[in-house]
C-alpha atoms as a PDB file:
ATOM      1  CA  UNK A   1     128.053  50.960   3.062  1.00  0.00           C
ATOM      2  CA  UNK A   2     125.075  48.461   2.418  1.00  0.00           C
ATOM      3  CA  UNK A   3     122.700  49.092   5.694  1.00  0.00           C
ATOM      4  CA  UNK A   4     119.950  47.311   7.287  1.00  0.00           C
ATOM      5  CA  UNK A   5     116.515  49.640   6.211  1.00  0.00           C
ATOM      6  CA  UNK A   6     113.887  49.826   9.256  1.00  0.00           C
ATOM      7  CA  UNK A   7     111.235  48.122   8.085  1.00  0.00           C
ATOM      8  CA  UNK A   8     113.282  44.728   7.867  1.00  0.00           C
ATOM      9  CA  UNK A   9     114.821  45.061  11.144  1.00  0.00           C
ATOM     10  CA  UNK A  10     111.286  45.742  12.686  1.00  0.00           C
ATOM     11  CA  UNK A  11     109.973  42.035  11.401  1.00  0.00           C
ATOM     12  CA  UNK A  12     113.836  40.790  12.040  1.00  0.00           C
ATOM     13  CA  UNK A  13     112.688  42.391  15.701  1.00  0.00           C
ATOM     14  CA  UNK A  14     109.207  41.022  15.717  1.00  0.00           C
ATOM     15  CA  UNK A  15     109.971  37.000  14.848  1.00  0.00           C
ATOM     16  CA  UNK A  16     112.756  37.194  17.732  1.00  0.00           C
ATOM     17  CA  UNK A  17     110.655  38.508  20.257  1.00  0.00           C
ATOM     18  CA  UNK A  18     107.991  35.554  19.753  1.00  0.00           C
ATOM     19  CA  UNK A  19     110.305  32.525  18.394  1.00  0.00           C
ATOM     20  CA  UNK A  20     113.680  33.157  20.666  1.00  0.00           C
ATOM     21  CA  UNK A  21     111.557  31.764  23.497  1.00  0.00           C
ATOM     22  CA  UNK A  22     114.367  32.010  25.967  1.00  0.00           C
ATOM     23  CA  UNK A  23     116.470  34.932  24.903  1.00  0.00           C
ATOM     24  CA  UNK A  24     118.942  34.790  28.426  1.00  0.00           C
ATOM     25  CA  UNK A  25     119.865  31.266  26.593  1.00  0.00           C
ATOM     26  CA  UNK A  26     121.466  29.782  23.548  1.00  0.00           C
ATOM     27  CA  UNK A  27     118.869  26.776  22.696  1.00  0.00           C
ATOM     28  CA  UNK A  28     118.915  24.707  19.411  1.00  0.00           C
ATOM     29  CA  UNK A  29     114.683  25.149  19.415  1.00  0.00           C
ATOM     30  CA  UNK A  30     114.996  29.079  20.076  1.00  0.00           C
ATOM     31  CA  UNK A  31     115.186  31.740  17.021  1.00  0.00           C
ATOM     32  CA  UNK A  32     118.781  33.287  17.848  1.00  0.00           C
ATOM     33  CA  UNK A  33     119.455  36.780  16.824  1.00  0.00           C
ATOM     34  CA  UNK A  34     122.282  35.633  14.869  1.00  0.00           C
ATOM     35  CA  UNK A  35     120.094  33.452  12.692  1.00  0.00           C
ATOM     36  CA  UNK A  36     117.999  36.453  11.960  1.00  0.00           C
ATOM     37  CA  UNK A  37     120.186  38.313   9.217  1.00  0.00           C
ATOM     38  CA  UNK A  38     119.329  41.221   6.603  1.00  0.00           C
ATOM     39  CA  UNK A  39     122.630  42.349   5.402  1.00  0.00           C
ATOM     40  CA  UNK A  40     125.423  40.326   3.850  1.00  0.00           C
ATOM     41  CA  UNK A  41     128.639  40.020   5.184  1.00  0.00           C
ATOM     42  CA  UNK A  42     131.844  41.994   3.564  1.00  0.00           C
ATOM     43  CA  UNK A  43     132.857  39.136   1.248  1.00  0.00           C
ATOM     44  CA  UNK A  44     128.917  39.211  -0.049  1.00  0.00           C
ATOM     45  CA  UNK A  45     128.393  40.575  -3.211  1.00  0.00           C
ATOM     46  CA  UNK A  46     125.302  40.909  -5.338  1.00  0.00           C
ATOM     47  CA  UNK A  47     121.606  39.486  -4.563  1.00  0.00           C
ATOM     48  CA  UNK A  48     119.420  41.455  -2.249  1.00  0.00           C
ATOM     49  CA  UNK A  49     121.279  40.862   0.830  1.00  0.00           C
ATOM     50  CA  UNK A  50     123.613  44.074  -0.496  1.00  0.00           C
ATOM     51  CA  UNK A  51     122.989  47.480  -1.367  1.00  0.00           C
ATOM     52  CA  UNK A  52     123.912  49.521  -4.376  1.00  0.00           C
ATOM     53  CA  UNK A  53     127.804  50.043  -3.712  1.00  0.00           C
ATOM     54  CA  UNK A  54     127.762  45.846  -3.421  1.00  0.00           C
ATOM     55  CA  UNK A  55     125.804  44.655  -6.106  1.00  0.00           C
ATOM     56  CA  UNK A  56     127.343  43.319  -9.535  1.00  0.00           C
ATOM     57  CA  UNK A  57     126.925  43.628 -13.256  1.00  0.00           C
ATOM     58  CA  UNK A  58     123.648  42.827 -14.448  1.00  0.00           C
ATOM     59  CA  UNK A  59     122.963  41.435 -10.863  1.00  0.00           C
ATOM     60  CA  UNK A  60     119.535  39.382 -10.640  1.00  0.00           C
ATOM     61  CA  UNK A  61     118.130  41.554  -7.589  1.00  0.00           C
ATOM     62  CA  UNK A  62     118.430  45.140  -9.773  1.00  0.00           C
ATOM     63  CA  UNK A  63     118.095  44.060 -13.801  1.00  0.00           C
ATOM     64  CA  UNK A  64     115.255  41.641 -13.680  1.00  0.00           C
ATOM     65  CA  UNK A  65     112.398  44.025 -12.655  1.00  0.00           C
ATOM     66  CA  UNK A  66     111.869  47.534 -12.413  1.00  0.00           C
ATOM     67  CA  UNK A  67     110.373  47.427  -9.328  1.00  0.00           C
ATOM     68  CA  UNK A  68     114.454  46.762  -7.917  1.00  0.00           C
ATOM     69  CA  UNK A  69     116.178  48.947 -10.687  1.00  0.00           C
ATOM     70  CA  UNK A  70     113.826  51.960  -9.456  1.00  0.00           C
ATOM     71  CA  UNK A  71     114.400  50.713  -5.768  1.00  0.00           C
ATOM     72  CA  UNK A  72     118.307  50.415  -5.364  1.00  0.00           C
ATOM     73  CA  UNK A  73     119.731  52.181  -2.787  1.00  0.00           C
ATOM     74  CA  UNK A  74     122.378  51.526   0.251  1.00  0.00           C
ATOM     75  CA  UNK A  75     119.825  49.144   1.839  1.00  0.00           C
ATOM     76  CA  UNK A  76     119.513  45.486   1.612  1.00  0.00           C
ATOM     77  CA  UNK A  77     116.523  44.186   0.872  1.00  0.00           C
ATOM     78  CA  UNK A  78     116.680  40.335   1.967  1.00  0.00           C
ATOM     79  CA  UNK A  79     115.844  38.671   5.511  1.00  0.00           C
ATOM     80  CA  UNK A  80     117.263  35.023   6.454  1.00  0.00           C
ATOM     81  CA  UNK A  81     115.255  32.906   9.326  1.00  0.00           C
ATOM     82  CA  UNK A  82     117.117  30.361  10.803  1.00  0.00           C
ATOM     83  CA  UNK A  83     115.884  27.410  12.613  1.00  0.00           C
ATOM     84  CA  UNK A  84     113.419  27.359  15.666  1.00  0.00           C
ATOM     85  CA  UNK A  85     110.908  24.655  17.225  1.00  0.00           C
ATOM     86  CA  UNK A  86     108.063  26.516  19.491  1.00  0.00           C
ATOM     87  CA  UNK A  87     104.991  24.445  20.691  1.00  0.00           C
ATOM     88  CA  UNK A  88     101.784  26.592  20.330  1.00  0.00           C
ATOM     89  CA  UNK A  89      97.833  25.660  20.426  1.00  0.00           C
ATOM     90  CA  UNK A  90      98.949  21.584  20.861  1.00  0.00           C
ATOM     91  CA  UNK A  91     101.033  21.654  18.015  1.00  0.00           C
ATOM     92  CA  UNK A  92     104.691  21.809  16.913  1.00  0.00           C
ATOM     93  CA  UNK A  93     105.990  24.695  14.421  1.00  0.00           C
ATOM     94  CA  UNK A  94     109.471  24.957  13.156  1.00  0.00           C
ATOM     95  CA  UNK A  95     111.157  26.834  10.267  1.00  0.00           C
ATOM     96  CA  UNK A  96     109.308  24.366   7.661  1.00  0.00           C
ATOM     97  CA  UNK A  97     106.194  24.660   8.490  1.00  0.00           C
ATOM     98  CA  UNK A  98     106.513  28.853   8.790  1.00  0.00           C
ATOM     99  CA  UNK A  99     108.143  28.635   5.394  1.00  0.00           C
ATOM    100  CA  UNK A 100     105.788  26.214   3.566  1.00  0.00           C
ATOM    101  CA  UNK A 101     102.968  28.463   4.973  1.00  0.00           C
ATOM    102  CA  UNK A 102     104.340  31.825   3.846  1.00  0.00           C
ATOM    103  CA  UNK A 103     104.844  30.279   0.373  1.00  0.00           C
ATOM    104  CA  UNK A 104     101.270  29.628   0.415  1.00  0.00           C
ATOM    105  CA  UNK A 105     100.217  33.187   1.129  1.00  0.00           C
ATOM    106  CA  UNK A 106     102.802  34.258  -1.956  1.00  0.00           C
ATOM    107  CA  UNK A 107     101.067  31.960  -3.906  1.00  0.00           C
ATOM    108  CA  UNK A 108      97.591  33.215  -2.983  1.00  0.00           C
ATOM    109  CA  UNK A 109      98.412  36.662  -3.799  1.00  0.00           C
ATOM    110  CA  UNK A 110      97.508  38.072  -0.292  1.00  0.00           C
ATOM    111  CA  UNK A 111      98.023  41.431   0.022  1.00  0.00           C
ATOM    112  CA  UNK A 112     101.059  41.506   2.692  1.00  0.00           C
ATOM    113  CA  UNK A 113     103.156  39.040   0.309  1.00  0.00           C
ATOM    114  CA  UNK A 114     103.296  41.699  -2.541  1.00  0.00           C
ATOM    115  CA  UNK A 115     106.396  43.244  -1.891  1.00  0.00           C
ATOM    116  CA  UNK A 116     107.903  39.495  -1.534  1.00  0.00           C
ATOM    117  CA  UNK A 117     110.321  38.536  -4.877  1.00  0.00           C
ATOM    118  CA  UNK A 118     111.027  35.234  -3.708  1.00  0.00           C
ATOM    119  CA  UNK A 119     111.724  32.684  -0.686  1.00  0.00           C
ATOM    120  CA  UNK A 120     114.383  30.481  -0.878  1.00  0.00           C
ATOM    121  CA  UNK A 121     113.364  27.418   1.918  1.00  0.00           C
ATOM    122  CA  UNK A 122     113.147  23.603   2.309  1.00  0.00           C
ATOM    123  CA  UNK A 123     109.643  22.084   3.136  1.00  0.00           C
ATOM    124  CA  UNK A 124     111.373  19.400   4.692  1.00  0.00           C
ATOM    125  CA  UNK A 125     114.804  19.739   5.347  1.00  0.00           C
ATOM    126  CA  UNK A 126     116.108  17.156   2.696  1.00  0.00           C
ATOM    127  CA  UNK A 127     114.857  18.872  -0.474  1.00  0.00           C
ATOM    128  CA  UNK A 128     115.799  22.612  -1.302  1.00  0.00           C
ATOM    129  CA  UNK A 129     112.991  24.622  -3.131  1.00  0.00           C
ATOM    130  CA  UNK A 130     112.597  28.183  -4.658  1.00  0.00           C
ATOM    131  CA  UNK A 131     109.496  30.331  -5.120  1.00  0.00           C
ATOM    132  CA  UNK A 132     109.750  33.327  -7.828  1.00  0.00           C
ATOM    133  CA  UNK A 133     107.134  35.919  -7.812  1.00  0.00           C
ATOM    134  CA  UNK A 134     108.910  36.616 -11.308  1.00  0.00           C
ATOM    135  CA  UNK A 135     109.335  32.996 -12.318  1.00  0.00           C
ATOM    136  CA  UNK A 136     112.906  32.868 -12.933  1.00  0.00           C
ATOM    137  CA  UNK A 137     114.217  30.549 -10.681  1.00  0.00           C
ATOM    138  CA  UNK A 138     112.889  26.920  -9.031  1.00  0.00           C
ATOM    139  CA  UNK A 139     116.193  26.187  -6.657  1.00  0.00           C
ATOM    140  CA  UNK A 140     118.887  27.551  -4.922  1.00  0.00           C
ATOM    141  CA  UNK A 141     121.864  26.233  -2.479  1.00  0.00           C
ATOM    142  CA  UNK A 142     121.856  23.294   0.676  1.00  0.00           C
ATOM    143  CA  UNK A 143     122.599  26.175   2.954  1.00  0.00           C
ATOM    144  CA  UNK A 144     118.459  26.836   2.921  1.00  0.00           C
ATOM    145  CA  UNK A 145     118.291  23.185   3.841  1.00  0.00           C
ATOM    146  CA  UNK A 146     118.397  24.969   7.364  1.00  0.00           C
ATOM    147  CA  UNK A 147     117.315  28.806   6.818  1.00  0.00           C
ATOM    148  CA  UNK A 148     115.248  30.635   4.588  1.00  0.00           C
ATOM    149  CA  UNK A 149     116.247  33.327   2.629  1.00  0.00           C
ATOM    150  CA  UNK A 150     113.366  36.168   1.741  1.00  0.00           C
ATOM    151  CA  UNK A 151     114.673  38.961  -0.795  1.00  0.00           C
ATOM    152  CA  UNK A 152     111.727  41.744  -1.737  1.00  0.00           C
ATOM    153  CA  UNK A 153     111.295  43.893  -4.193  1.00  0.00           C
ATOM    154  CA  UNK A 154     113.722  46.404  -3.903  1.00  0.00           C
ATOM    155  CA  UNK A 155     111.061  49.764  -4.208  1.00  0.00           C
ATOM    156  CA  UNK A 156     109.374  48.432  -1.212  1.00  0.00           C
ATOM    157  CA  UNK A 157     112.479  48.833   0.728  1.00  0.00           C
ATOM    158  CA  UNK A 158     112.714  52.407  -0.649  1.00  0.00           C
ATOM    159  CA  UNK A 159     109.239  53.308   0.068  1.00  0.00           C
ATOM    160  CA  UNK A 160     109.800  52.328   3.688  1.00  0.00           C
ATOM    161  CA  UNK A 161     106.772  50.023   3.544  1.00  0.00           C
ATOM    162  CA  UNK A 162     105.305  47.947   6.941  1.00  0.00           C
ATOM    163  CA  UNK A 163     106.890  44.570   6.002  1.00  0.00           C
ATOM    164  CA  UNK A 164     105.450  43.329   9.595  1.00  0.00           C
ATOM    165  CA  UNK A 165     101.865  41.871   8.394  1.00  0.00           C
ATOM    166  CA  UNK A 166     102.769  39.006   7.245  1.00  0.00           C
ATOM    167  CA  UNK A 167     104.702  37.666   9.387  1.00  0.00           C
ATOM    168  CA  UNK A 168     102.419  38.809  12.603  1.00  0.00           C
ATOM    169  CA  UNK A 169     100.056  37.125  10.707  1.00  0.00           C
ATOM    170  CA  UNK A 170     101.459  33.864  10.695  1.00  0.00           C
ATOM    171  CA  UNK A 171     102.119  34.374  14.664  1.00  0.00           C
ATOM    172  CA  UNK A 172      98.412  34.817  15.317  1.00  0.00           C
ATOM    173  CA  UNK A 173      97.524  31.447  13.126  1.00  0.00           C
ATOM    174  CA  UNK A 174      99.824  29.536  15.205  1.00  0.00           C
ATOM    175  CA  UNK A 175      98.654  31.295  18.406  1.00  0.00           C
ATOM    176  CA  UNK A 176     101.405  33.491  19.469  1.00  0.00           C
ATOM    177  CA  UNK A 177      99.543  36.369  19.053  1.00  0.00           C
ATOM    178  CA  UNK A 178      96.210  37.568  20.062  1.00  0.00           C
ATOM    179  CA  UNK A 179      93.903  36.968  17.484  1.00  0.00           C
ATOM    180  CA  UNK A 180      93.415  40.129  14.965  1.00  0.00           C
ATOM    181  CA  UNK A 181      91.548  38.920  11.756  1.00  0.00           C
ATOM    182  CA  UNK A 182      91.652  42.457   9.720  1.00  0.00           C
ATOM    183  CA  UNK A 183      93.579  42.912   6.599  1.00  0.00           C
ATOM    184  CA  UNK A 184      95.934  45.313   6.067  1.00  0.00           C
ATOM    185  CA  UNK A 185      93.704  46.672   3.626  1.00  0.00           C
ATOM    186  CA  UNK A 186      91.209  46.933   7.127  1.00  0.00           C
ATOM    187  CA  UNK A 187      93.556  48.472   9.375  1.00  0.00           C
ATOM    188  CA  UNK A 188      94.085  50.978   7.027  1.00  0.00           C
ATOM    189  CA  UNK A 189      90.478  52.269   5.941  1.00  0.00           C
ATOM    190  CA  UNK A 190      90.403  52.597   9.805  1.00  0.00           C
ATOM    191  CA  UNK A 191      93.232  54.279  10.557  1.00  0.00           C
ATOM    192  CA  UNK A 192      91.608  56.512   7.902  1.00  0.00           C
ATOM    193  CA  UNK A 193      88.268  56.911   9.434  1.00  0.00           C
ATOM    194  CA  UNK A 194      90.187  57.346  13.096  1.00  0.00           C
ATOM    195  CA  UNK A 195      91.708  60.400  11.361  1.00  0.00           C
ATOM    196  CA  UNK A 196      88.718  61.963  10.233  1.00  0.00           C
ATOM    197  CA  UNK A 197      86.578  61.495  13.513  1.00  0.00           C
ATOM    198  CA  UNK A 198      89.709  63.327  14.819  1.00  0.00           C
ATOM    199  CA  UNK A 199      89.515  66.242  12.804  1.00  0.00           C
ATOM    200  CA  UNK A 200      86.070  66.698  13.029  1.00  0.00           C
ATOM    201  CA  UNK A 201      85.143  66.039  17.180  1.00  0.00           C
ATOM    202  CA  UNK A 202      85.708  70.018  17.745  1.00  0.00           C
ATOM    203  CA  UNK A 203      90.148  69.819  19.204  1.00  0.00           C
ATOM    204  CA  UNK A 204      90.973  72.139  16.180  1.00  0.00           C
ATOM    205  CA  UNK A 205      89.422  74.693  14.177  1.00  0.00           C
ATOM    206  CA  UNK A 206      88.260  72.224  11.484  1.00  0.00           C
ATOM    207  CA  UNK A 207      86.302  70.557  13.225  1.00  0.00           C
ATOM    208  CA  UNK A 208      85.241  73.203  15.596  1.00  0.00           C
ATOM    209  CA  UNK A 209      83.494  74.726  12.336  1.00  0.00           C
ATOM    210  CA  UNK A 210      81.975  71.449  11.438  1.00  0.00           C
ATOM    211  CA  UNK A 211      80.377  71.396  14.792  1.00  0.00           C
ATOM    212  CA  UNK A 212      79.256  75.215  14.230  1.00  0.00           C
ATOM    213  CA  UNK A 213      77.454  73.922  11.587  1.00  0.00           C
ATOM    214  CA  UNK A 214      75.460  70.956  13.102  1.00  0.00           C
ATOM    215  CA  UNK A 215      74.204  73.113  15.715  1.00  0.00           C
ATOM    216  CA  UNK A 216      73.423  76.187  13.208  1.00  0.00           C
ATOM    217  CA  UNK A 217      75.755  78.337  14.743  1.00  0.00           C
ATOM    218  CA  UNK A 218      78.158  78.711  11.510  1.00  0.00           C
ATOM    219  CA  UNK A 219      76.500  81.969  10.666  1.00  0.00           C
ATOM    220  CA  UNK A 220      77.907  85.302  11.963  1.00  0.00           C
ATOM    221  CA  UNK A 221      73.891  87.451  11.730  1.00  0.00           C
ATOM    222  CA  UNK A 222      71.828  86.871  15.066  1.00  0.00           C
ATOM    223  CA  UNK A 223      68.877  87.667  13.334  1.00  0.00           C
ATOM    224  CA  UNK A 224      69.447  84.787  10.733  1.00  0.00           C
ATOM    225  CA  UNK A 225      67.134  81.673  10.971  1.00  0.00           C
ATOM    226  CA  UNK A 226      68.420  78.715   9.511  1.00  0.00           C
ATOM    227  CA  UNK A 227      66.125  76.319   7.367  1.00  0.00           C
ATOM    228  CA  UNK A 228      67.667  73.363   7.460  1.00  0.00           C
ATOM    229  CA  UNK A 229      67.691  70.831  10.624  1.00  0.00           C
ATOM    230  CA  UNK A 230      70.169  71.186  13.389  1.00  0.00           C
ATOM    231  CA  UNK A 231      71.378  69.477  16.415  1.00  0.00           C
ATOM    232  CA  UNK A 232      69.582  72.399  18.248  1.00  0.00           C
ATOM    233  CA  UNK A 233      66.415  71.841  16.652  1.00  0.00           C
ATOM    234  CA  UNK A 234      66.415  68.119  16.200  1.00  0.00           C
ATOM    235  CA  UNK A 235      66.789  68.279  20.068  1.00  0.00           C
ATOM    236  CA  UNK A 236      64.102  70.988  20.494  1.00  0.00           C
ATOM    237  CA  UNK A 237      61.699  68.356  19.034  1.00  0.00           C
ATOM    238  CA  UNK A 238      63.251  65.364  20.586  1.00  0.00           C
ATOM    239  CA  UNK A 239      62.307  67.167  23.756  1.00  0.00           C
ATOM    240  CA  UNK A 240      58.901  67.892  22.542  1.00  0.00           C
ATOM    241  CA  UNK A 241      58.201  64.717  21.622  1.00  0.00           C
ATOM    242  CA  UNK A 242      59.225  63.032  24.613  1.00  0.00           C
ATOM    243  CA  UNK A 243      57.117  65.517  26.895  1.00  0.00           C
ATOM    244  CA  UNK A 244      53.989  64.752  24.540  1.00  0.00           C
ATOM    245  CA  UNK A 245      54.290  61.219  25.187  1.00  0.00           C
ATOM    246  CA  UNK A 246      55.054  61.701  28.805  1.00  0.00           C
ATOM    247  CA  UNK A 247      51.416  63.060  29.052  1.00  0.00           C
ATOM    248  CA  UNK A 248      49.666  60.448  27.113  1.00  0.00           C
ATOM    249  CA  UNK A 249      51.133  57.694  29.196  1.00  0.00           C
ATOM    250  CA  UNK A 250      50.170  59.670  32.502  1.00  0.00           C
ATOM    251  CA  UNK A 251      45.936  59.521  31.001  1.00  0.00           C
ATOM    252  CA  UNK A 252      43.212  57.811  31.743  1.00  0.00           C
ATOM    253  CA  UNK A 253      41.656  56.589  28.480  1.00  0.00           C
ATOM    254  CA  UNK A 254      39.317  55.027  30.686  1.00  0.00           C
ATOM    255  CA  UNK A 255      35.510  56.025  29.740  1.00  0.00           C
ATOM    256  CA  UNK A 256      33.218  54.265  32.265  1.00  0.00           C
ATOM    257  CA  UNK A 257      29.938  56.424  31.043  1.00  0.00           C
ATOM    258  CA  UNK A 258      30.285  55.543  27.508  1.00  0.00           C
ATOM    259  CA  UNK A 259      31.119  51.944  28.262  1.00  0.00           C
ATOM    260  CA  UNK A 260      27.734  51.640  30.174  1.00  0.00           C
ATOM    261  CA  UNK A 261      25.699  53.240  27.559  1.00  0.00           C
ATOM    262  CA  UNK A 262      27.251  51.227  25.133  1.00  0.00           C
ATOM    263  CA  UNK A 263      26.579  48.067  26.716  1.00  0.00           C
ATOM    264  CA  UNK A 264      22.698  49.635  27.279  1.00  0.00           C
ATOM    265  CA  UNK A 265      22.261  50.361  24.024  1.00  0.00           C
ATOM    266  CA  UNK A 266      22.582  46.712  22.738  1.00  0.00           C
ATOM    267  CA  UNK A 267      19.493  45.204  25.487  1.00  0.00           C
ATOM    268  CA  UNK A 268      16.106  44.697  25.276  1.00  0.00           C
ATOM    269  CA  UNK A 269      14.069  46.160  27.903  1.00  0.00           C
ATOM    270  CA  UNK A 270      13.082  42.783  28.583  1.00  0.00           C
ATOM    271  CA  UNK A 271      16.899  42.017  29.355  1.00  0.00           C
ATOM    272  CA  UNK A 272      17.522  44.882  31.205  1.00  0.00           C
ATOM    273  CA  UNK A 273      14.557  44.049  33.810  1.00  0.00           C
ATOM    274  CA  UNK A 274      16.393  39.965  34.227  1.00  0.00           C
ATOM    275  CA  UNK A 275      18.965  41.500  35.361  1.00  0.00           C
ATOM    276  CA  UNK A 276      17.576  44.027  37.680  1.00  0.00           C
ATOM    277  CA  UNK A 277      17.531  42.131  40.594  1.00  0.00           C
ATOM    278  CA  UNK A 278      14.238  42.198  42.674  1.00  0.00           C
ATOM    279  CA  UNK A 279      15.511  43.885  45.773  1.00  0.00           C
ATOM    280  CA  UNK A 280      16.402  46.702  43.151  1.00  0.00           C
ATOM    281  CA  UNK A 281      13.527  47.011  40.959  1.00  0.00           C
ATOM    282  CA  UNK A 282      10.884  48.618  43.376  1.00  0.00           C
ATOM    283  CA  UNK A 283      13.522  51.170  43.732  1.00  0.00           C
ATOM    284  CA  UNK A 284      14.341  51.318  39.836  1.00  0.00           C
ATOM    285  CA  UNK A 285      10.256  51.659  39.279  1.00  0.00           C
ATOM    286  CA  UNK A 286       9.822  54.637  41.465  1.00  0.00           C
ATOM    287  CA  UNK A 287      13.101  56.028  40.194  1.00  0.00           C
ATOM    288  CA  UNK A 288      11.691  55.958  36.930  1.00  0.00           C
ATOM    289  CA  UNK A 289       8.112  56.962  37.724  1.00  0.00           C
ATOM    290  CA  UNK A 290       9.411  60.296  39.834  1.00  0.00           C
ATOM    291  CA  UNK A 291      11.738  61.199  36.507  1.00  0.00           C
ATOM    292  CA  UNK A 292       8.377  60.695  33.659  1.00  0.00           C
ATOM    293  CA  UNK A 293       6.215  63.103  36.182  1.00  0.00           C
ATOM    294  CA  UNK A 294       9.026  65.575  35.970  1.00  0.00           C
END
C-alpha cells in the first residue's frame, strides 16, 4: 500500500501550522488539511503521488531519471497545496505568489530545491504552467488552476531527506517565521562543528584525553617533562606576566635628583645666580664658601 514517507508529511505539517490561520474553522483564506495531500487516492494510478505497487508501465515518475528508478518504493513522493490568503509584513500572499516564488528558487538552483522534479501551479489563476527540472513537460491540467502539485525525485524520498528548508524558507521571507538567513549548507557545517566541541569538552573519554593533552597530563611517567606548551604552562606565564606588570604599574619612575641636575647642567653660572633670589643668595654664598674650605 502506497504510504505517506515522513519527510513530506513534516513540510505537509509545517505549511498547515503557519497558513491554516484558524485551524478550529473551515475558512476559504485558511490552508485546510484536506488541501494539503501527498498520497493519491485508490482510483490514482501512476505519477509520484503513488508508490511502487501503483505506478504503471513506463510511468513518467520511475523511467525518466534514475534518480526515481533507484528511488521507488511504497512511498509517494508528490505534495499538493491548495489555496490560502494570509496577510504578513503589509502584504497579501496566496497560493500564487508561494508558487511563482518557489519556481524561482528551482530555477536558481538553490540548494533546498534539488530534490524538486517539477511544480505543477498557475501564476495567476487563469493560465496553467509547468516547471521540469528534467525539461520534459511545459503544462499540465485546470485542476492546478487552484492547487499546486510538487512531485520530487523519487531517491530523495528514499534517503529520508529534510524536505522542510524550502518551504520554511519561504515562511521567513514573507514574515511568518523568525528570521534565520543560513543555508542549509550553514546549518549543517554547524551542526558539524556542535558535534565536535561535544566530543572534545571532557563528557566522554575522547575528549577527556584531548583535555589530558592540553594540560600535559596525557603521559603516564611523573618524572616526564613535556616540551611543548600547555594550558598549565601557558597559565604559569600568564600569571607571571601579569604579576610583573602589576609591579611596574605600582613604581615610581619619578627621578627628582636627576631631573635637577639635568636642568643644572644646561645654565650658565650667570643664569643660575638670576634666579637665585636675593633673600637666598647670602645664604647660597656662605653655603658655598663653608663647602670650598672643607
Amino acid at each position: 500500500m502506497t504510504t505517506a514517507p515522513a519527510n513530506l508529511l513534516a513540510v505537509r505539517r509545517l505549511l498547515l501550522d503557519h497558513l491554516n490561520v484558524d485551524p478550529d474553522t473551515v475558512r476559504a483564506d485558511d490552508l485546510e488539511p484536506g488541501e494539503v495531500g501527498i498520497v493519491g487516492d485508490a482510483s490514482h494510478r501512476g505519477g509520484y503521488h503513488v508508490g511502487s505497487d501503483r505506478v504503471v508501465t513506463n510511468d513518467y515518475s520511475v523511467v525518466e531519471s534514475t534518480r526515481d528508478s533507484s528511488g521507488l518504493t511504497l512511498d509517494a513522493s508528490a505534495l499538493d497545496v491548495g489555496m490560502f490568503k494570509v496577510r504578513s509584513a503589509g502584504r497579501t500572499h496566496n497560493l500564487y505568489t508561494f508558487s511563482t516564488w518557489c519556481v524561482a528558487q528551482c530555477v536558481a538552483n538553490t540548494a533546498d530545491s534539488r530534490d524538486i522534479r517539477e511544480i505543477i501551479y498557475s501564476p495567476d489563476g487563469r493560465t496553467v504552467r509547468r516547471w521540469d527540472r528534467l525539461g520534459r513537460r511545459t503544462s499540465g491540467d485546470d485542476s492546478h488552476l487552484w492547487h499546486t502539485h510538487f512531485s520530487f525525485f523519487r531517491d530523495s524520498t528514499k534517503a529520508r531527506r529534510d524536505q522542510t528548508p524550502l518551504f520554511r524558507r519561504y515562511l521567513t521571507t514573507i514574515g511568518l517565521l523568525e528570521d534565520d538567513d543560513m543555508t542549509p549548507e550553514e546549518h549543517t557545517w554547524l551542526e558539524t562543528v556542535h558535534k565536535n566541541l561535544t566530543v572534545l569538552d571532557g563528557r566522554n573519554p575522547i575528549g577527556q584525553i584531548y583535555t589530558r593533552m592540553a594540560m600535559g597530563e596525557d603521559h603516564t611517567n611523573p618524572s616526564f617533562v613535556v616540551q611543548h606548551p600547555t594550558l598549565k604552562s601557558l597559565a604559569a606565564q600568564l600569571t607571571a606576566l601579569q604579576t610583573a606588570l602589576t609591579a611596574l604599574s605600582n613604581k615610581d619612575f619619578t627621578d627628582e635628583p636627576a631631573i635637577v641636575q639635568g636642568v643644572l647642567a644646561g645654565l650658565k653660572p650667570e643664569d643660575i645666580a638670576a634666579a637665585i633670589p636675593p633673600t637666598v643668595a647670602r645664604q647660597v654664598a656662605d653655603e658655598l664658601a663653608r663647602r670650598l674650605v672643607a
